[in-house]
PDB file of N, CA and C in Angstrom:
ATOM      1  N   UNK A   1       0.846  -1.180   0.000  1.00  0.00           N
ATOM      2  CA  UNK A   1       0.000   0.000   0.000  1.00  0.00           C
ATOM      3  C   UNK A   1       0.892   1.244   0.000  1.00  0.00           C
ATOM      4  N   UNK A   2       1.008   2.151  -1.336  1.00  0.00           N
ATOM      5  CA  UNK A   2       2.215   3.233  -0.972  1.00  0.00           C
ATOM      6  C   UNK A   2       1.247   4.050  -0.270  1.00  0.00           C
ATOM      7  N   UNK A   3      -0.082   4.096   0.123  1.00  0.00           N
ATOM      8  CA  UNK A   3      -0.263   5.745   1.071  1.00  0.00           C
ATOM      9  C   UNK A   3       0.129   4.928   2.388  1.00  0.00           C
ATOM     10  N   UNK A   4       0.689   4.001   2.769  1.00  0.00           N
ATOM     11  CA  UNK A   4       0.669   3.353   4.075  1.00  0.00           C
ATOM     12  C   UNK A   4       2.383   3.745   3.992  1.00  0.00           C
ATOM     13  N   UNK A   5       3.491   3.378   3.219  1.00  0.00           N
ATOM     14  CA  UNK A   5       4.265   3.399   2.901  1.00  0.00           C
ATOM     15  C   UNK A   5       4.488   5.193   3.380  1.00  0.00           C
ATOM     16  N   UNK A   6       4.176   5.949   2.110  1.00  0.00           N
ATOM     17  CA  UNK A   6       4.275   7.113   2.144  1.00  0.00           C
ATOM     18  C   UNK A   6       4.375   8.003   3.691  1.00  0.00           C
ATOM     19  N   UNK A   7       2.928   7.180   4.309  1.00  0.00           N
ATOM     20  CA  UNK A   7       2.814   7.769   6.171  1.00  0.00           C
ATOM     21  C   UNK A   7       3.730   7.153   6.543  1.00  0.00           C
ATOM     22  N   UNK A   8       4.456   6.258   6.903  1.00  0.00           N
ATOM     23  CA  UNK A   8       5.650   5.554   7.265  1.00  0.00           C
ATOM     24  C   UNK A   8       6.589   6.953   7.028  1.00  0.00           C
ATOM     25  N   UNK A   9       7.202   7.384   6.194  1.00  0.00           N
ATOM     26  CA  UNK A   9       8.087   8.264   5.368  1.00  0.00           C
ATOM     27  C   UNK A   9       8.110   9.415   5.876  1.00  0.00           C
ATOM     28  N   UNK A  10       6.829  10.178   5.830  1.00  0.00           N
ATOM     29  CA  UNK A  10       6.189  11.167   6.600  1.00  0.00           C
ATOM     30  C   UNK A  10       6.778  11.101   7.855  1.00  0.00           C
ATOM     31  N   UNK A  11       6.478  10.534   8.246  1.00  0.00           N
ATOM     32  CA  UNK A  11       6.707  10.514   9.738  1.00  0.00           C
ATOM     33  C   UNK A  11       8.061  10.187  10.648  1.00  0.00           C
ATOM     34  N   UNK A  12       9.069   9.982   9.804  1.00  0.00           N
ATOM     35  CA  UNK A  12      10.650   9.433   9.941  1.00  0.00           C
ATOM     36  C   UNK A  12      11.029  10.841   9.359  1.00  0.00           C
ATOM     37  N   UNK A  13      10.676  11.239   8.462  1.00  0.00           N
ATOM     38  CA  UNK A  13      10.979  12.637   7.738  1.00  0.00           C
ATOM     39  C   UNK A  13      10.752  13.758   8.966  1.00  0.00           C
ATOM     40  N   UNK A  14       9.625  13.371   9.868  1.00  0.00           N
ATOM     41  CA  UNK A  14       9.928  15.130  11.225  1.00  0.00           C
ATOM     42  C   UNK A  14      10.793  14.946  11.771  1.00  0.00           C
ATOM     43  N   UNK A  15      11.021  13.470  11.842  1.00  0.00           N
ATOM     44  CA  UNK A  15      12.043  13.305  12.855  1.00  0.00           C
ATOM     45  C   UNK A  15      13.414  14.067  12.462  1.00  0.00           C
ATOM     46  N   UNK A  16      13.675  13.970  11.377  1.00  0.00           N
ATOM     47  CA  UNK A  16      15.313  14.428  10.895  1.00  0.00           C
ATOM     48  C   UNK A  16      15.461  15.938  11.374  1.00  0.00           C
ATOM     49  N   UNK A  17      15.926  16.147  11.839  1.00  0.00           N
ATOM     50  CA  UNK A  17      15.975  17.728  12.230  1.00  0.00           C
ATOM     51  C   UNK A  17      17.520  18.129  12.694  1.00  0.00           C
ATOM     52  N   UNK A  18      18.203  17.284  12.668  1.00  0.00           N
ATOM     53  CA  UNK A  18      19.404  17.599  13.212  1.00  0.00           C
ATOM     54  C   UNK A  18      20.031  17.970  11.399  1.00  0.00           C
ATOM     55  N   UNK A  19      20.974  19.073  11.307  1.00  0.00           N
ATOM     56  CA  UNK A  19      22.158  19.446   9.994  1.00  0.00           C
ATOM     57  C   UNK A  19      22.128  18.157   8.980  1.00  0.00           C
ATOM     58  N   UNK A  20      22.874  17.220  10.176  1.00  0.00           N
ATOM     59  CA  UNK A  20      23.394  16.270   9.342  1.00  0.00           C
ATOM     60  C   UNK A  20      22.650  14.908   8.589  1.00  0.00           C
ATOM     61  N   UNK A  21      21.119  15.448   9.188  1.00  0.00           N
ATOM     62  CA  UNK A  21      19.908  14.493   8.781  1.00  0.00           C
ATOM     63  C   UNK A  21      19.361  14.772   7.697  1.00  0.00           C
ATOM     64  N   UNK A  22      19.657  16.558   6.953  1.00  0.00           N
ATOM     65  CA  UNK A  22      19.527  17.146   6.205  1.00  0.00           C
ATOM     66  C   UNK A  22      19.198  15.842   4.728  1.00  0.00           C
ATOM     67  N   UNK A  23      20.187  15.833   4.719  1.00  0.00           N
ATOM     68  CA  UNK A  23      20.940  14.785   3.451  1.00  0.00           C
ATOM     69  C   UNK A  23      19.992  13.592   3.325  1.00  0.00           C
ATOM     70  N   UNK A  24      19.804  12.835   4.356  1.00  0.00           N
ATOM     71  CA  UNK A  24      19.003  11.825   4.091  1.00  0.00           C
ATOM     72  C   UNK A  24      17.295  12.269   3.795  1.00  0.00           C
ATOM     73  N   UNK A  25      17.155  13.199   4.676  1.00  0.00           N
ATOM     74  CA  UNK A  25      15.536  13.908   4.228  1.00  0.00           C
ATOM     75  C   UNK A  25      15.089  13.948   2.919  1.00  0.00           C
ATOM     76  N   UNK A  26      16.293  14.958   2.597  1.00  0.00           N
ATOM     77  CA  UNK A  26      15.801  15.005   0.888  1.00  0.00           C
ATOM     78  C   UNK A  26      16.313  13.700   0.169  1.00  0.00           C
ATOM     79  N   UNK A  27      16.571  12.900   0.479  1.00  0.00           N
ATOM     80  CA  UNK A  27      16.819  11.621  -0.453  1.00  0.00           C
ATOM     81  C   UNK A  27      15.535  10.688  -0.348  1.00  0.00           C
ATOM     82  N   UNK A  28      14.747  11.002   0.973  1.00  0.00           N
ATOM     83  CA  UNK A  28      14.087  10.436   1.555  1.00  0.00           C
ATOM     84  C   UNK A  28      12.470  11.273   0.778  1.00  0.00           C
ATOM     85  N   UNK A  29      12.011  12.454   0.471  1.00  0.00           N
ATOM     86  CA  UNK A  29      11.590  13.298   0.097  1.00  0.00           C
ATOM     87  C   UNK A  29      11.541  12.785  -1.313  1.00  0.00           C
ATOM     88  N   UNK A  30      12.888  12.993  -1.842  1.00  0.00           N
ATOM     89  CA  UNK A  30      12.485  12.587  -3.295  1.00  0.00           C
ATOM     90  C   UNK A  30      12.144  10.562  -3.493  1.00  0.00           C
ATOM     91  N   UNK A  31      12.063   9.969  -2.679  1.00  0.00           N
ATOM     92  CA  UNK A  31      11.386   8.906  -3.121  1.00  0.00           C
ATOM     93  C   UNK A  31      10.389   8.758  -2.838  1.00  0.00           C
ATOM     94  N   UNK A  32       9.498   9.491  -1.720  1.00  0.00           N
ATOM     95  CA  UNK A  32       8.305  10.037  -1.677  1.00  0.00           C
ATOM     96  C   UNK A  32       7.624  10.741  -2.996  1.00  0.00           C
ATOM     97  N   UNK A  33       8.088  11.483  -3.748  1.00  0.00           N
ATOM     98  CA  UNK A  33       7.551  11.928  -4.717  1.00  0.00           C
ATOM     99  C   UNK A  33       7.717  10.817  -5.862  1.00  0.00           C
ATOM    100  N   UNK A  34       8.880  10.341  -6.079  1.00  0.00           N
ATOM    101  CA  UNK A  34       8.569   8.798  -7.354  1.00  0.00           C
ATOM    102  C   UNK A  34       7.356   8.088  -6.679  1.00  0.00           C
ATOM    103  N   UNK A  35       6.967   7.602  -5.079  1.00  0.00           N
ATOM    104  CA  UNK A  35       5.543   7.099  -4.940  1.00  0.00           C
ATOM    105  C   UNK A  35       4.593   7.686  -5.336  1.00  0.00           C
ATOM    106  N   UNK A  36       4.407   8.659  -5.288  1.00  0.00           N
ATOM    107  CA  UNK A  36       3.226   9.846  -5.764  1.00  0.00           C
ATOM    108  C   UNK A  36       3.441  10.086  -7.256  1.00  0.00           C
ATOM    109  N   UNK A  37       4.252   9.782  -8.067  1.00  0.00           N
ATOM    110  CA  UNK A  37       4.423   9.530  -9.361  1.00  0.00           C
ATOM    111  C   UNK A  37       3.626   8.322 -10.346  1.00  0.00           C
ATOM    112  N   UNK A  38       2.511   9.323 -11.184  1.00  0.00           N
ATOM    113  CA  UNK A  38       1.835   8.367 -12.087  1.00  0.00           C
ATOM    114  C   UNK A  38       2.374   7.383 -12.828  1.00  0.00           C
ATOM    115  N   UNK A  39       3.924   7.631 -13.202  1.00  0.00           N
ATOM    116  CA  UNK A  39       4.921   6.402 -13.694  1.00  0.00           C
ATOM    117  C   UNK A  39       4.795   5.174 -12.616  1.00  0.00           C
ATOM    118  N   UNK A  40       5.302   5.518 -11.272  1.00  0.00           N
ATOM    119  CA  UNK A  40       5.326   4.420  -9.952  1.00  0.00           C
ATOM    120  C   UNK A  40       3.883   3.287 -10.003  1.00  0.00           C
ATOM    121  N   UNK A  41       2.876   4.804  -9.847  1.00  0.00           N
ATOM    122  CA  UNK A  41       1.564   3.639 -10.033  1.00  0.00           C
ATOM    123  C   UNK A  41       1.147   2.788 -11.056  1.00  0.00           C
ATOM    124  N   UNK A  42       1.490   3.475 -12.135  1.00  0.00           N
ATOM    125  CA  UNK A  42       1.413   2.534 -13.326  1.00  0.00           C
ATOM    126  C   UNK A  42       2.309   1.365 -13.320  1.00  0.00           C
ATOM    127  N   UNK A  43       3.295   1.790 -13.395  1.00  0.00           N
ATOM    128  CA  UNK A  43       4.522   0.127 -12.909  1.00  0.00           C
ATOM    129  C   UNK A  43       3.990  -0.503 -11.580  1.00  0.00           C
ATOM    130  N   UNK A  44       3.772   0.110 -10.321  1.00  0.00           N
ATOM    131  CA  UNK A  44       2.888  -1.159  -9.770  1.00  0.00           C
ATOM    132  C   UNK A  44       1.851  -1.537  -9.617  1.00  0.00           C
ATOM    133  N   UNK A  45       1.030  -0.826 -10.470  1.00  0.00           N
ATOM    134  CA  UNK A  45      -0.555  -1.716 -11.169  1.00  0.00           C
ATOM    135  C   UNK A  45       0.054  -2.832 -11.487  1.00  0.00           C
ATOM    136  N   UNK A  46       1.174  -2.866 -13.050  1.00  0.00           N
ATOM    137  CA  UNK A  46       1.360  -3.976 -13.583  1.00  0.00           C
ATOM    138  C   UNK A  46       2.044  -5.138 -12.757  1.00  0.00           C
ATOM    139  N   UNK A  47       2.721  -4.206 -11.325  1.00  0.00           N
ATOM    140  CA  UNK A  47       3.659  -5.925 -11.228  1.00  0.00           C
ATOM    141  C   UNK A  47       2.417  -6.434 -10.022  1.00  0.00           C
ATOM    142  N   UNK A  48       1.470  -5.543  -9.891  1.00  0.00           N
ATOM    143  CA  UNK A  48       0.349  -6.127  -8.890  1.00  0.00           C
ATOM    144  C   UNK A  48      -0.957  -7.445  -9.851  1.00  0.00           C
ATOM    145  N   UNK A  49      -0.632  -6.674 -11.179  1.00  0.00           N
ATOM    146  CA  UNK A  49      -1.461  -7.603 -12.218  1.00  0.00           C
ATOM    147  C   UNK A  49      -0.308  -9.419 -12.403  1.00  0.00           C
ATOM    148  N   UNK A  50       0.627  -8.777 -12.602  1.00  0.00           N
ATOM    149  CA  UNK A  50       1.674 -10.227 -12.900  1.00  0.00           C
ATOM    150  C   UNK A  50       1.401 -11.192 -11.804  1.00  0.00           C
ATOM    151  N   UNK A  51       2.028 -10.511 -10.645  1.00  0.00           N
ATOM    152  CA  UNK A  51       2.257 -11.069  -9.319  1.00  0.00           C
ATOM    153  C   UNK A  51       0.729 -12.122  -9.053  1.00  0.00           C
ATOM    154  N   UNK A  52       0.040 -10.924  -9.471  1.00  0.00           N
ATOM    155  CA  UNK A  52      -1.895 -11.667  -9.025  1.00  0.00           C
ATOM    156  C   UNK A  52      -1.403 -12.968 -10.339  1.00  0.00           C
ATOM    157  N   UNK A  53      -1.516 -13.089 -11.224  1.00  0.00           N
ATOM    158  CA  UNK A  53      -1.282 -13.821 -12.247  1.00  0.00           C
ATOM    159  C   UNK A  53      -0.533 -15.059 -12.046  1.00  0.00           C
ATOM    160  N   UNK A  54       0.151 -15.149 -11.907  1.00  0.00           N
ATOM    161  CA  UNK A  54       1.464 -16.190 -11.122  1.00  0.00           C
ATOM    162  C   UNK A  54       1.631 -16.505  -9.888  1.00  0.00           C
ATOM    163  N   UNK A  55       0.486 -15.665  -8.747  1.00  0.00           N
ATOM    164  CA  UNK A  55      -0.106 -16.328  -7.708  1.00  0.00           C
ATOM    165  C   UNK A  55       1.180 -16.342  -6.431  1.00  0.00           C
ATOM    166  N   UNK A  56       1.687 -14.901  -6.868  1.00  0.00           N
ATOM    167  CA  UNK A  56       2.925 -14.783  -6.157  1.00  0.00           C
ATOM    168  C   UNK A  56       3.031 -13.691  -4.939  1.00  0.00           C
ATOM    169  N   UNK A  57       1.313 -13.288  -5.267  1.00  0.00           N
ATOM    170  CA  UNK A  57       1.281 -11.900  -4.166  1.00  0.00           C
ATOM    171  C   UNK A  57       1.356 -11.956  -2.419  1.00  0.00           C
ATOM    172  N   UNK A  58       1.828 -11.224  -1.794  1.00  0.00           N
ATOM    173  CA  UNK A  58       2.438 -11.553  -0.726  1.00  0.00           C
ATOM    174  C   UNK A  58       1.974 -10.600   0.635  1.00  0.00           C
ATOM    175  N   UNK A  59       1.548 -10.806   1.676  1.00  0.00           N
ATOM    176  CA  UNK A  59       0.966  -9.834   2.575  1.00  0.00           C
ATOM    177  C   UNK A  59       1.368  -8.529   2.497  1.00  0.00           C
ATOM    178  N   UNK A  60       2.487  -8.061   2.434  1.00  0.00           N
ATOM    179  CA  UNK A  60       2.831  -6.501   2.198  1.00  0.00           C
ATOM    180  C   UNK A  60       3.366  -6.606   0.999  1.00  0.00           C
ATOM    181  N   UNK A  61       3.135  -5.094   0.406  1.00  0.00           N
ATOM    182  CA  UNK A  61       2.806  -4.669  -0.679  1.00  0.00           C
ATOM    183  C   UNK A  61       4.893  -4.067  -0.817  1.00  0.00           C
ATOM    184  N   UNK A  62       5.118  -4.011  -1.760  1.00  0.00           N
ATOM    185  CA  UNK A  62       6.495  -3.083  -2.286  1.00  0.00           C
ATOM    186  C   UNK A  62       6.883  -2.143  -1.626  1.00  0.00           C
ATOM    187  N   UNK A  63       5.799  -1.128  -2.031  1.00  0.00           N
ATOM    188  CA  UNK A  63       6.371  -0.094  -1.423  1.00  0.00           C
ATOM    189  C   UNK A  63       6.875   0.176   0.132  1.00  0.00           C
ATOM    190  N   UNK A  64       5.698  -0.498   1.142  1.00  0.00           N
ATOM    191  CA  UNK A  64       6.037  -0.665   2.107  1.00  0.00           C
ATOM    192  C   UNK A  64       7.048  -1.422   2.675  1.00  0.00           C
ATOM    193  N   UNK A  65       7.237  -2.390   2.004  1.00  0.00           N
ATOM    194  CA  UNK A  65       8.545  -3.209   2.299  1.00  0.00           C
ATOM    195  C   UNK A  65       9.927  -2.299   2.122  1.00  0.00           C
ATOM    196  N   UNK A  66       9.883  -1.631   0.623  1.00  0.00           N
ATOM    197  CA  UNK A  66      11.014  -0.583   0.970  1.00  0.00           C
ATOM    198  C   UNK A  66      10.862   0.385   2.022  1.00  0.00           C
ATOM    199  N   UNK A  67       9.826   0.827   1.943  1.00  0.00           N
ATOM    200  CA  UNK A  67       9.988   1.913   3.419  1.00  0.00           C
ATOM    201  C   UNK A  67      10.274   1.488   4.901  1.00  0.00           C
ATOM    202  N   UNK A  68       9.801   0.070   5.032  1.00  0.00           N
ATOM    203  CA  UNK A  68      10.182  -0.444   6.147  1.00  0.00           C
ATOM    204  C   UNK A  68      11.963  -0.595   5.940  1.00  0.00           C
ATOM    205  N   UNK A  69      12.187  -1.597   5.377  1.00  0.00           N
ATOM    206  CA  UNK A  69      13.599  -1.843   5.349  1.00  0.00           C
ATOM    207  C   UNK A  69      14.284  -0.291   5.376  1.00  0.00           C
ATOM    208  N   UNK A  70      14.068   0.995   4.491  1.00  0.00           N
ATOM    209  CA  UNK A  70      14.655   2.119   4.441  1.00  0.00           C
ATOM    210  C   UNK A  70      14.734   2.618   6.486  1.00  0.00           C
ATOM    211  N   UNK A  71      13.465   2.436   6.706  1.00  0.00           N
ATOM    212  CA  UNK A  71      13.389   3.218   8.050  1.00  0.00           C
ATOM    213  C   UNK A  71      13.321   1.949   9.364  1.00  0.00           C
ATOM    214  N   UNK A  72      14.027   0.927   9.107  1.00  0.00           N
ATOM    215  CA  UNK A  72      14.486  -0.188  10.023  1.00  0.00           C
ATOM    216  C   UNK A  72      13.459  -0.711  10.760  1.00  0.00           C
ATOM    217  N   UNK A  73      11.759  -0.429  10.170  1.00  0.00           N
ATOM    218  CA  UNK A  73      10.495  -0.822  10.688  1.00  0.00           C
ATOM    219  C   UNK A  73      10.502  -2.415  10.473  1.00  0.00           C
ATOM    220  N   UNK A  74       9.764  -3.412  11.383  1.00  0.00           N
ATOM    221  CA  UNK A  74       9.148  -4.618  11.390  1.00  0.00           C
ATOM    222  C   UNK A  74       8.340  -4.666  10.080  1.00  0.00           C
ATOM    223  N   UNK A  75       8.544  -5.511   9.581  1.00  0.00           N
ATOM    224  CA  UNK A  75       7.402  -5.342   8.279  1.00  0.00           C
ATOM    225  C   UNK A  75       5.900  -6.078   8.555  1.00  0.00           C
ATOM    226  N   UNK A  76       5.212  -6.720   9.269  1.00  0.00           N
ATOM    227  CA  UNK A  76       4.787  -7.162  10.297  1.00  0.00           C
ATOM    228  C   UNK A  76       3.745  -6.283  10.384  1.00  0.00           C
TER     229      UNK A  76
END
């Protein structure tokens, strides 16, 4: 689910407030915006169509899995 993903992001993103957190924010910021990108959704419509297809789909969704692993969350 990227709006589940996205709030994940959001919310690791107030945290940064120190100079040197700077750096990761906006790295963090701009992959927030590729989720919110009509390219992103369109590529994971399709790998949500494959995946359904080949019977490979899996309790959490992509995006969230990267945001977990990015922000050291339980995926769970």
């Amino acid at each position: 689910d990227t709006d589940r993903a996205l709030v994940l992001l959001e919310e690791y993103c107030k945290k940064l407030r120190k100079p040197e957190e700077q750096q990761l924010k906006k790295a963090i910021r701009k992959v927030m915006g590729i989720f919110k990108s009509s390219l992103f959704q369109a590529l994971l419509g399709s790998f949500k169509k494959k995946a359904t297809r080949h019977g490979t789909t899996s309790h959490i969704s992509f995006p969230v899995a990267l945001a977990c692993d990015v922000l050291g969350y339980p995926k769970d």
